[in-house]
N, C-alpha and C. Protein backbone atom coordinates (compact mmCIF):
# COMPACT_ATOMS: atom_id res chain seq x y z
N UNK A 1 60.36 169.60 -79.92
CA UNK A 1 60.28 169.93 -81.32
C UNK A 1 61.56 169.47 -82.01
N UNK A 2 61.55 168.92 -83.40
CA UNK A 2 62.60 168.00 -83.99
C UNK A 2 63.02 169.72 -85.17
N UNK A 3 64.38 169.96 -84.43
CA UNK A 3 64.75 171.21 -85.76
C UNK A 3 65.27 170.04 -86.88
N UNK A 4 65.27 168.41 -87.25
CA UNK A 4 65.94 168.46 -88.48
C UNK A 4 64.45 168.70 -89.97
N UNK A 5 65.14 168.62 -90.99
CA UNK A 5 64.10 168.40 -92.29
C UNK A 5 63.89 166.93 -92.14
N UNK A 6 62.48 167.30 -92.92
CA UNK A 6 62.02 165.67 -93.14
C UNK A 6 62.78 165.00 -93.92
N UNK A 7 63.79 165.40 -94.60
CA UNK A 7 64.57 164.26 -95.91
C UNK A 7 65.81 164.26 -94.48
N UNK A 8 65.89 165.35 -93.81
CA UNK A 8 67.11 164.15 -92.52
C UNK A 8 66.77 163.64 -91.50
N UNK A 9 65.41 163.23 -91.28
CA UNK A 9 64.67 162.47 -91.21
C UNK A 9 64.82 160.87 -91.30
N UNK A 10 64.74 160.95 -93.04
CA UNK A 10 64.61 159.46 -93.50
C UNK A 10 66.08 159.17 -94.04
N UNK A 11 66.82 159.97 -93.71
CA UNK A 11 67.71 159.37 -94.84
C UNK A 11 68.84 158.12 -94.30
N UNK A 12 69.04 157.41 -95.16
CA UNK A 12 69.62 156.66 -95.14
C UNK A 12 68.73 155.17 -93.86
N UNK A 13 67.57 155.46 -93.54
CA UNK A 13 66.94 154.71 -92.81
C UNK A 13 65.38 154.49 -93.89
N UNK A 14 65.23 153.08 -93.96
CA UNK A 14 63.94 152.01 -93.74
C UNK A 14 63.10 152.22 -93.24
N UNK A 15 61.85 151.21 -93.13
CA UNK A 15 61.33 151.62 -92.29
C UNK A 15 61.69 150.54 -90.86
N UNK A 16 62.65 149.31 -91.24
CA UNK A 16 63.37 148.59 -90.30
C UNK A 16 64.88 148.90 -90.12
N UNK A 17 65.23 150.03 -90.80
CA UNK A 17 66.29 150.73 -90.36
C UNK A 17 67.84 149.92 -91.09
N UNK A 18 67.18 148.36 -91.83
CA UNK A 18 68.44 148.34 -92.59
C UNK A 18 67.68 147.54 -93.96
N UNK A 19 66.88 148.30 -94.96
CA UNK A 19 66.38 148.05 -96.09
C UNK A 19 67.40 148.19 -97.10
N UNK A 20 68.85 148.88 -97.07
CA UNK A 20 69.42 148.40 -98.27
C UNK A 20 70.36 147.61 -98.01
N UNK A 21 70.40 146.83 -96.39
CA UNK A 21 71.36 145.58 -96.68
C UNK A 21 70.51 144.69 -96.91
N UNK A 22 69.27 144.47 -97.16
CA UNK A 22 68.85 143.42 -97.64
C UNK A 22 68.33 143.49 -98.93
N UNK A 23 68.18 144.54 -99.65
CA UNK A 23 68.31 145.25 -101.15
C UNK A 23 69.57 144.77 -101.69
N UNK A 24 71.12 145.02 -100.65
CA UNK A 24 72.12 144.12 -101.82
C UNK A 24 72.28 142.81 -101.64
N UNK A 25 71.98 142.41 -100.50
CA UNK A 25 72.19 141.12 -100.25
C UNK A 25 70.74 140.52 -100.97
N UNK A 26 69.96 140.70 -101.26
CA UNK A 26 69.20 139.74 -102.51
C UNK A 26 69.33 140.20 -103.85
N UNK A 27 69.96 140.78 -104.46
CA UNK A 27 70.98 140.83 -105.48
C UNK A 27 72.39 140.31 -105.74
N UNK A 28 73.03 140.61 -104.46
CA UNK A 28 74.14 140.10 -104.73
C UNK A 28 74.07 138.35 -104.70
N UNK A 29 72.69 137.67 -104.26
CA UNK A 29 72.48 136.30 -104.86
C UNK A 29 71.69 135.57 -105.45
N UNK A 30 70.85 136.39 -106.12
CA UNK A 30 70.81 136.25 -107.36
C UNK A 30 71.67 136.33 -108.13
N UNK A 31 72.33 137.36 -108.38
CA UNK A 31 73.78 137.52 -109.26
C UNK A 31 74.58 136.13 -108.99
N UNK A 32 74.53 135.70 -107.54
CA UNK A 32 75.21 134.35 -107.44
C UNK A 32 74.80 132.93 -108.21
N UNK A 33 73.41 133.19 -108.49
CA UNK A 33 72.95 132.16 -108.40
C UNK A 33 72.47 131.92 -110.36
N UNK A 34 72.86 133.02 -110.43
CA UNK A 34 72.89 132.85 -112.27
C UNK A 34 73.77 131.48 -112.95
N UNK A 35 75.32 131.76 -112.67
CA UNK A 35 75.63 130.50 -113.28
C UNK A 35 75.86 129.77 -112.51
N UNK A 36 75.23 129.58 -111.22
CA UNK A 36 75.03 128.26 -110.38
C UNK A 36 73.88 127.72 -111.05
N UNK A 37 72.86 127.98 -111.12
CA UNK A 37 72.01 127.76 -111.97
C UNK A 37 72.04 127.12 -113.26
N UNK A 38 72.52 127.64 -113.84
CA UNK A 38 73.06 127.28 -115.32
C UNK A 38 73.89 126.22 -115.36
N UNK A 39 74.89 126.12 -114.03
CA UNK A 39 75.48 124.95 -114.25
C UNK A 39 74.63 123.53 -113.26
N UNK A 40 73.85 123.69 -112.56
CA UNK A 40 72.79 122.98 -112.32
C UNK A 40 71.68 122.58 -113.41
N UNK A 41 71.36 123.27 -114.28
CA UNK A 41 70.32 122.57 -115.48
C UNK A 41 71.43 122.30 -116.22
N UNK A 42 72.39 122.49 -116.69
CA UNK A 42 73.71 121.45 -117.26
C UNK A 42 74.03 120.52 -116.95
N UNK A 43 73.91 120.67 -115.52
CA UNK A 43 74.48 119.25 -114.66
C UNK A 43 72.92 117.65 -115.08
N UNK A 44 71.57 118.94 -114.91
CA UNK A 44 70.45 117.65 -114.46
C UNK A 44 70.57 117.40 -116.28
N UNK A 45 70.56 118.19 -117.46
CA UNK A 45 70.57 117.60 -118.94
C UNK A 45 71.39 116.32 -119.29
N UNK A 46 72.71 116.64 -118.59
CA UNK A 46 73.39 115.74 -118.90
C UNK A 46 73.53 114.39 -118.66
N UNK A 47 73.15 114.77 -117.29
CA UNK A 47 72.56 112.88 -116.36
C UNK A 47 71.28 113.05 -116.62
N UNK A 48 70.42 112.99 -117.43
CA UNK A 48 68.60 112.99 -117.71
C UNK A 48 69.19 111.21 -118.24
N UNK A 49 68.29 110.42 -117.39
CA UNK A 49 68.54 108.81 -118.09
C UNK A 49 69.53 108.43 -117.58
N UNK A 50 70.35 108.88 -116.93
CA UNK A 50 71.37 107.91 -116.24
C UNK A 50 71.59 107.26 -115.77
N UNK A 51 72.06 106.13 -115.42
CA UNK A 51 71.83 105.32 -114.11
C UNK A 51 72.64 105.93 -112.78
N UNK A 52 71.80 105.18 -111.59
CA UNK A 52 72.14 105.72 -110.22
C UNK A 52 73.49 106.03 -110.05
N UNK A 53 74.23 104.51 -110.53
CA UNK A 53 75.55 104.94 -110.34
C UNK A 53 76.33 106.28 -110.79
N UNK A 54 75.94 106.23 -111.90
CA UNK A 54 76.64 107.33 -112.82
C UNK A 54 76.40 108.76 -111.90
N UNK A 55 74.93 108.99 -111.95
CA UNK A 55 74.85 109.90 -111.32
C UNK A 55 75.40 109.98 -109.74
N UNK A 56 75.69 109.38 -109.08
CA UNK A 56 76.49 109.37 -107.84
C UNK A 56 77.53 109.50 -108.14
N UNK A 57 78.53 109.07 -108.73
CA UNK A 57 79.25 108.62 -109.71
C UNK A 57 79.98 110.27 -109.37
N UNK A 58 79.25 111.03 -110.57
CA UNK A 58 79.51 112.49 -110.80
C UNK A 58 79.30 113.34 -109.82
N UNK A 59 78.18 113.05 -108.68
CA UNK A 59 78.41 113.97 -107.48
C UNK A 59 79.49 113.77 -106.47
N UNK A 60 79.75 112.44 -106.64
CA UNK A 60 81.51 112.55 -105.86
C UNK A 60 82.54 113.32 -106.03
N UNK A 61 82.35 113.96 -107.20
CA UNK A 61 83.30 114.72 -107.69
C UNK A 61 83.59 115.92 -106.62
N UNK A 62 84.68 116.10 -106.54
CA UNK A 62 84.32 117.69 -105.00
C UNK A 62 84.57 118.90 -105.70
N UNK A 63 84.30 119.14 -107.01
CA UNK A 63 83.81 120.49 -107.73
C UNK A 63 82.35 120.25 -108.10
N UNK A 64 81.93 119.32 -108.48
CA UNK A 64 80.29 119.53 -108.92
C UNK A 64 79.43 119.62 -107.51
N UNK A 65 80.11 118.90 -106.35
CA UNK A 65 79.37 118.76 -104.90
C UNK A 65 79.38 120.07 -104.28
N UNK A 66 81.07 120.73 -104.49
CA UNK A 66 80.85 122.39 -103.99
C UNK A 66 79.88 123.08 -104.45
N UNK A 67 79.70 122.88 -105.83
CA UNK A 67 79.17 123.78 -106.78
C UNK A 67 77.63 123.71 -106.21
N UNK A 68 77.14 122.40 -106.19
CA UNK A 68 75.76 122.22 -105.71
C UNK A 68 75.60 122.86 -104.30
N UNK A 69 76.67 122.83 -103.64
CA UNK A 69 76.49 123.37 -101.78
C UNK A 69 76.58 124.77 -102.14
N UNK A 70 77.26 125.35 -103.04
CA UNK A 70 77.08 126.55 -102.87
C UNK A 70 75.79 127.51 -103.86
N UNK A 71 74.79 126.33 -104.67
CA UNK A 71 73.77 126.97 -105.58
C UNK A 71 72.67 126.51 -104.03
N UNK A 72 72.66 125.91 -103.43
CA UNK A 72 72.10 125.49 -102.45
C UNK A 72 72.09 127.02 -101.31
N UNK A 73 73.18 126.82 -100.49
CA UNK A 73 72.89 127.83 -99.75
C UNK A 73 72.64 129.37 -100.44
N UNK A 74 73.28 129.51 -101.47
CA UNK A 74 72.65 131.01 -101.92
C UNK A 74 71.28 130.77 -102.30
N UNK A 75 70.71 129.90 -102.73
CA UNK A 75 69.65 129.95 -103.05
C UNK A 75 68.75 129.66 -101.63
N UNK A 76 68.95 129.62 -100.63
CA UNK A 76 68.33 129.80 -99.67
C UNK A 76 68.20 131.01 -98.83
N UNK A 77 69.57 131.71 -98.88
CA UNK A 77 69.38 132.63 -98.33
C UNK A 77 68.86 134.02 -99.30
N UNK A 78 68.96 133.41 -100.97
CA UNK A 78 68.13 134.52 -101.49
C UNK A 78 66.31 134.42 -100.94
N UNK A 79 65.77 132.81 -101.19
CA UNK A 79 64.75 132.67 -100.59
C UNK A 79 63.96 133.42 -99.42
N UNK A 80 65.31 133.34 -98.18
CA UNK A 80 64.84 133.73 -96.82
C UNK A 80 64.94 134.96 -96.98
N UNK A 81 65.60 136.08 -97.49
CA UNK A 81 65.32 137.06 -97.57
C UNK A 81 64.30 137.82 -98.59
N UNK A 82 63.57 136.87 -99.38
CA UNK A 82 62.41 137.41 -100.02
C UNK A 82 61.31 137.18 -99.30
N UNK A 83 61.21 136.04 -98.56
CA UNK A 83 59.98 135.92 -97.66
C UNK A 83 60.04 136.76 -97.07
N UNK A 84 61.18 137.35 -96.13
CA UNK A 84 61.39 138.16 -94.98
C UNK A 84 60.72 139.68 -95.12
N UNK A 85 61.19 139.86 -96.31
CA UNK A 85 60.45 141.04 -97.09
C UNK A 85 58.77 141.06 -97.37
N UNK A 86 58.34 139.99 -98.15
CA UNK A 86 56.81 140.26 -98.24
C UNK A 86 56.17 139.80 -96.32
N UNK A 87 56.85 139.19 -95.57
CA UNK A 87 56.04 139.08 -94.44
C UNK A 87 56.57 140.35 -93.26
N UNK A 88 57.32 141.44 -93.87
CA UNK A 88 57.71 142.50 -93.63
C UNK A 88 56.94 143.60 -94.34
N UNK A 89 56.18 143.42 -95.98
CA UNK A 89 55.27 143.95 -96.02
C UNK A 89 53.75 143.67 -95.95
N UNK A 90 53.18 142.50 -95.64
CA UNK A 90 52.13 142.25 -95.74
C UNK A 90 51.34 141.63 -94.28
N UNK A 91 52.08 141.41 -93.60
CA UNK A 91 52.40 141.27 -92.16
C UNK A 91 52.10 141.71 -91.49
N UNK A 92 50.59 142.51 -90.61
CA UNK A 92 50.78 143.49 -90.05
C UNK A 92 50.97 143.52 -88.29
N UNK A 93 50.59 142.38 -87.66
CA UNK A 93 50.73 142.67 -86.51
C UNK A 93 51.65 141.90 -85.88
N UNK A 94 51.93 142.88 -85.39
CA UNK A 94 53.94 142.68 -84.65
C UNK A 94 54.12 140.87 -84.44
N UNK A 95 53.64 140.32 -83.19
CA UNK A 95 53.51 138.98 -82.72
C UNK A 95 53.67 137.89 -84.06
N UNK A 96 52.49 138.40 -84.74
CA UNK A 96 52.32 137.55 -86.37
C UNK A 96 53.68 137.69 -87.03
N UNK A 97 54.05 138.85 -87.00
CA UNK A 97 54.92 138.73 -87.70
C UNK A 97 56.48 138.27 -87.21
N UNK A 98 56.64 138.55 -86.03
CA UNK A 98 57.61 137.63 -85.30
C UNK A 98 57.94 136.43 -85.70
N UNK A 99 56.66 135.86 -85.32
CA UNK A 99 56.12 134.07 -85.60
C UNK A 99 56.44 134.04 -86.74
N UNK A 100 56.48 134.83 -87.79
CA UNK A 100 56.95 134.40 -89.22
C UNK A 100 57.70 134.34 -89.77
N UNK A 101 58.72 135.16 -89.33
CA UNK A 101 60.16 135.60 -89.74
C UNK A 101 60.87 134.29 -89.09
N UNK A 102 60.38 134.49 -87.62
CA UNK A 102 61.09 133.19 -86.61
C UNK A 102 61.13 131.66 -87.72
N UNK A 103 59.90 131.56 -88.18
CA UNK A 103 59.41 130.26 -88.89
C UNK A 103 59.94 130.67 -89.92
N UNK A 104 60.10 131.67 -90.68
CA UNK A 104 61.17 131.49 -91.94
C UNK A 104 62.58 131.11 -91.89
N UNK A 105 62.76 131.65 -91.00
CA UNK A 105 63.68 131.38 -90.57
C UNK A 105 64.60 129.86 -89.90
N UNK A 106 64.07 129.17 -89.34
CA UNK A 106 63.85 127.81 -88.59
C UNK A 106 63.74 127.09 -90.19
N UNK A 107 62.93 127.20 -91.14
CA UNK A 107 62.73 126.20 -92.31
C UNK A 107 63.76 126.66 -93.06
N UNK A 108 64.21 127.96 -93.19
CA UNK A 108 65.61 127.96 -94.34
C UNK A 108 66.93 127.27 -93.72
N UNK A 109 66.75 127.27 -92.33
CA UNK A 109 67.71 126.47 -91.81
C UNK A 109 67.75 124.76 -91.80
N UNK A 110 66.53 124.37 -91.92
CA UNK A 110 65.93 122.91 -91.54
C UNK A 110 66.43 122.30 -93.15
N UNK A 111 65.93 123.52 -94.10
CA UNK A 111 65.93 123.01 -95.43
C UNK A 111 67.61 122.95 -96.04
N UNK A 112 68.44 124.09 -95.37
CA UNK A 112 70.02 123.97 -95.68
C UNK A 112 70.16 122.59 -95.53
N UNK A 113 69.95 122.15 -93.62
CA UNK A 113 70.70 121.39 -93.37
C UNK A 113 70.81 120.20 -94.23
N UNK A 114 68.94 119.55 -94.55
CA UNK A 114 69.36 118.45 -95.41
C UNK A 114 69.65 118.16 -96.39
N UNK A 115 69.81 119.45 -97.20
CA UNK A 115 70.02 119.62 -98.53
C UNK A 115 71.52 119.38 -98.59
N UNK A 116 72.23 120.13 -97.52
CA UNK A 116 74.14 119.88 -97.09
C UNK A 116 73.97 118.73 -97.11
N UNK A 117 73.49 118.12 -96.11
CA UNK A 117 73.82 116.84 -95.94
C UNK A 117 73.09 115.69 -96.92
N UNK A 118 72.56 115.92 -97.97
CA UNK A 118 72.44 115.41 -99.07
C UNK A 118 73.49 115.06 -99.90
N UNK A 119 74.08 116.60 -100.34
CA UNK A 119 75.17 116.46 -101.40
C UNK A 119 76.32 116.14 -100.39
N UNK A 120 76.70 116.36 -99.79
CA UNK A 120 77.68 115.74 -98.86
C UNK A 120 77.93 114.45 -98.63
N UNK A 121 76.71 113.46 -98.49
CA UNK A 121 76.66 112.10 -98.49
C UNK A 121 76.70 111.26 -99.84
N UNK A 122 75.77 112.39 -100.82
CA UNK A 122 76.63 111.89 -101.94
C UNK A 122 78.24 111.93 -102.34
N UNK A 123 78.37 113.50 -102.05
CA UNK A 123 79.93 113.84 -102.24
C UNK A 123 80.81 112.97 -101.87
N UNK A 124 80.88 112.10 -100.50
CA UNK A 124 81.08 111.39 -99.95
C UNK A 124 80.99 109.77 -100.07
N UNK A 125 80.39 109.11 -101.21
CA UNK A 125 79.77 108.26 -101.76
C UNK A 125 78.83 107.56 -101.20
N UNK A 126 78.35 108.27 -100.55
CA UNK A 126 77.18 107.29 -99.90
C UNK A 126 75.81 106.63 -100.95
């Protein structure tokens, strides 16, 4: 027989036992990803019509290339943790859902890498 109450029970536990680190951690990037954002549709307005060069040109720069690596990975890992969530709620059998998280997982990584190594090779002048 359990002598605690049902509220000490639940408290401070999920039903995966860590629901508000992934409650701040997809806020805290979004919040990131506001004026990364903003300075990404600034960045694509301004080169709209440019030529190649130019636009390479300006991703060599190693503040607009950080800037892009870092609207990049937050915006992935806000991604991976929203999937993680609806295939955490909609998900129901264990195996399935393994396989999904695993595979969300594997593509937010697949998708970092070439996206790094995108702006990087530009950064880089390739």
């Amino acid at each position: 027989m359990d002598m605690r109450t049902p509220l000490g029970r639940v408290r401070g536990l999920g039903s995966a036992r860590d629901g508000t680190e992934h409650f701040w951690k997809q806020r805290i990037s979004a919040l990131a990803l506001i004026p990364l954002f903003v300075f990404f549709i600034g960045f694509l307005i301004t080169h709209v019509g440019a030529p190649y060069e130019e636009v390479v040109g300006a991703l060599s720069n190693p503040f607009i290339a950080v800037l892009l690596g870092l609207m990049v990975i937050a915006g992935l890992i806000h991604m991976r943790i929203g999937m993680q969530e609806i295939i955490d709620d909609y998900v129901h059998g264990e195996k399935t859902k393994f396989l999904a998280v695993m595979a969300n997982t594997f593509f937010t990584v697949l998708i970092g890498a070439l996206c790094l190594f995108a702006v990087l090779k530009l950064g880089f002048g390739g």
